[in-house]
N, C-alpha and C. Protein backbone atom coordinates (compact mmCIF):
# COMPACT_ATOMS: atom_id res chain seq x y z
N UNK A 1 37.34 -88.81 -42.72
CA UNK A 1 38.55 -88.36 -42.07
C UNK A 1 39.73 -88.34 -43.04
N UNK A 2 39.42 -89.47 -44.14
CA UNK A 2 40.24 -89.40 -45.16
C UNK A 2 40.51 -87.89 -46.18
N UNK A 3 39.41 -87.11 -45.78
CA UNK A 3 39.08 -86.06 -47.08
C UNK A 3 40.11 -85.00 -46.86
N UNK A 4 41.54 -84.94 -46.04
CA UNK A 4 42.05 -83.93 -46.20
C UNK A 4 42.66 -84.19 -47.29
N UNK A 5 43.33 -85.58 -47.89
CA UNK A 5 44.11 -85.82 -48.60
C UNK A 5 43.51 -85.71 -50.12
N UNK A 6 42.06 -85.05 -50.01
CA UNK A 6 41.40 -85.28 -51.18
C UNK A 6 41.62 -83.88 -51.58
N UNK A 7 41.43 -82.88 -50.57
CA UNK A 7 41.58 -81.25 -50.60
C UNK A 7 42.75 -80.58 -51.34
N UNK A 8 44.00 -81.35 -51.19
CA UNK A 8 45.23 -81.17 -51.63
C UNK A 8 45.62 -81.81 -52.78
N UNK A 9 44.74 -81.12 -53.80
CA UNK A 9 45.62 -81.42 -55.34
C UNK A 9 46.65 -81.19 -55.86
N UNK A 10 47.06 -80.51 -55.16
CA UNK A 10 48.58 -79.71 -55.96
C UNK A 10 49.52 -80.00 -54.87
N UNK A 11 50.66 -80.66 -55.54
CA UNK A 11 52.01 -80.73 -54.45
C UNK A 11 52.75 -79.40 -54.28
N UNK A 12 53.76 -78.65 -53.40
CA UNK A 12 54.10 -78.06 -53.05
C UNK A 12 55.30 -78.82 -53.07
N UNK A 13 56.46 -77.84 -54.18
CA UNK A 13 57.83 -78.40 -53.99
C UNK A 13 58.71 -77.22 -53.16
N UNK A 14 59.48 -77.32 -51.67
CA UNK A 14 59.77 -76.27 -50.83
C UNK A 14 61.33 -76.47 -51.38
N UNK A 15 61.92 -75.03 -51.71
CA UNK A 15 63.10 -74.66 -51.78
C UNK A 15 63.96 -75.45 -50.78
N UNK A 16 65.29 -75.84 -51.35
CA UNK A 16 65.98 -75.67 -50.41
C UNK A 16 66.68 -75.14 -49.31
N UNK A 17 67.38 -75.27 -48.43
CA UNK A 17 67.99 -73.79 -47.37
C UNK A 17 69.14 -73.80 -48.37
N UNK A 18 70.07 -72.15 -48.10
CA UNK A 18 71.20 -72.22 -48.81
C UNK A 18 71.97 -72.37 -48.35
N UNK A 19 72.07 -72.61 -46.85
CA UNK A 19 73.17 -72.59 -46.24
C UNK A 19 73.51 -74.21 -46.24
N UNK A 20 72.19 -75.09 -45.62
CA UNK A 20 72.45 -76.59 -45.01
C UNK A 20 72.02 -77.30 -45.85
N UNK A 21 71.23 -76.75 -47.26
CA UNK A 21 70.35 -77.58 -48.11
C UNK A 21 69.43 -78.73 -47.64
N UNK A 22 68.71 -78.58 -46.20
CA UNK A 22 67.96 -78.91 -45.75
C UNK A 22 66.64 -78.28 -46.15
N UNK A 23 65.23 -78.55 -46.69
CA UNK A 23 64.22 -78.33 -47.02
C UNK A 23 63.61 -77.16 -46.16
N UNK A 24 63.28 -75.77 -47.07
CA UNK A 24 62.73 -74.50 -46.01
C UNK A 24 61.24 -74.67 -46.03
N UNK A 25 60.73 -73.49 -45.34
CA UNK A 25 59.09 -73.80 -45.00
C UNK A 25 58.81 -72.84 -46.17
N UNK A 26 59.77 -72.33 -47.54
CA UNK A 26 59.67 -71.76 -48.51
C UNK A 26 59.08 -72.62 -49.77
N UNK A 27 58.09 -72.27 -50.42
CA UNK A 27 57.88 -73.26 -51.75
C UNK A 27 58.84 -72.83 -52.85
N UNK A 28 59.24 -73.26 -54.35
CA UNK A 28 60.19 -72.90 -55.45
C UNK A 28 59.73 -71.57 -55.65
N UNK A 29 58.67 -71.39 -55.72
CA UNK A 29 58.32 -70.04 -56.99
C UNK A 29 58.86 -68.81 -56.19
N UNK A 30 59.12 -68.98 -54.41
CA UNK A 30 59.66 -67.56 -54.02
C UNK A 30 60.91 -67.00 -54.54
N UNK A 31 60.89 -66.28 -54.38
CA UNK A 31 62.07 -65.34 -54.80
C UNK A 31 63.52 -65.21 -53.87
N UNK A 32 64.43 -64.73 -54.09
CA UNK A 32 65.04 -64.73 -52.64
C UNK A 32 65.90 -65.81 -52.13
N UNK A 33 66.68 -65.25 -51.07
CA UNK A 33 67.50 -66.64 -50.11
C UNK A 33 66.10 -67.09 -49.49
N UNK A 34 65.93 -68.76 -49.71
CA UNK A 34 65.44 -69.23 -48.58
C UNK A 34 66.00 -69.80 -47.28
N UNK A 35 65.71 -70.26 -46.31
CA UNK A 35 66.55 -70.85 -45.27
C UNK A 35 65.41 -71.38 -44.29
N UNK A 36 66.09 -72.78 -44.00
CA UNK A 36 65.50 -73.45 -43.42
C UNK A 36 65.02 -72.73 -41.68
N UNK A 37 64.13 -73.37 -41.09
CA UNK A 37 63.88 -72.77 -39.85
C UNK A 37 65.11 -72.38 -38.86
N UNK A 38 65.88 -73.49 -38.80
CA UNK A 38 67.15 -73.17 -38.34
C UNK A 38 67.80 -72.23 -38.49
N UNK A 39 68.82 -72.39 -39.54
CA UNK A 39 68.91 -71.42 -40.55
C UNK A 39 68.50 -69.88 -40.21
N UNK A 40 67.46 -70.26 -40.59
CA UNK A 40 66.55 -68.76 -40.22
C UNK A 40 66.82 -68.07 -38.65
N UNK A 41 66.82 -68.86 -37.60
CA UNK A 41 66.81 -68.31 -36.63
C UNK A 41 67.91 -68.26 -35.95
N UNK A 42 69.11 -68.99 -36.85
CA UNK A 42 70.25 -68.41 -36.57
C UNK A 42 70.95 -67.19 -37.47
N UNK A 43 70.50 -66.62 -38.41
CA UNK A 43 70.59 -65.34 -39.22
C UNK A 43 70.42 -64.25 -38.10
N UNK A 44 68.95 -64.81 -37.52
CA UNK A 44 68.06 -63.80 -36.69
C UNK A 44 69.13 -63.32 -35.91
N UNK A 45 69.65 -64.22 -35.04
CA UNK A 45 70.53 -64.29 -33.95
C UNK A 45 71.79 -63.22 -34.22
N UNK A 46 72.39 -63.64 -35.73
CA UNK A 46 73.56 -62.73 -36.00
C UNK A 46 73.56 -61.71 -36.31
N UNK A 47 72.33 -61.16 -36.97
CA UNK A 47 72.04 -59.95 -37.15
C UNK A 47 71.24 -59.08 -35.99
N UNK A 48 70.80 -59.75 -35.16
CA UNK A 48 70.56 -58.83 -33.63
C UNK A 48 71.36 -58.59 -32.78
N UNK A 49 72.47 -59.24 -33.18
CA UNK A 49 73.66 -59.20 -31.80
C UNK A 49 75.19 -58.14 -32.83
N UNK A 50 74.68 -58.05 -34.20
CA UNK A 50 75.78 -57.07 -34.62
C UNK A 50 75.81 -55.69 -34.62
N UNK A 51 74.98 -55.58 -33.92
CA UNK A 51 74.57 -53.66 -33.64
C UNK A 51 74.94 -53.43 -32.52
């Protein structure tokens, strides 16, 4: 039951958000604004309601 922790050799370091600098579900190597889930789904929010 132990063996997931054996599967995962490589750490995953996740970008920060840019707005709250709270940790995104983004790893470093992406490109781009990341943003945390929040974040994210308050973008969503402002850009569906400005049209």
């Amino acid at each position: 039951m132990g063996d997931d922790d054996a599967i995962s050799t490589g750490t995953v370091v996740y970008a920060d958000c840019v707005h709250c600098g709270e940790p995104s579900e983004y790893p470093e190597s992406v490109k781009g604004i990341t943003l945390c889930p929040l974040c994210e789904w308050h973008e969503a929010q402002r850009t569906a309601c400005s049209g």
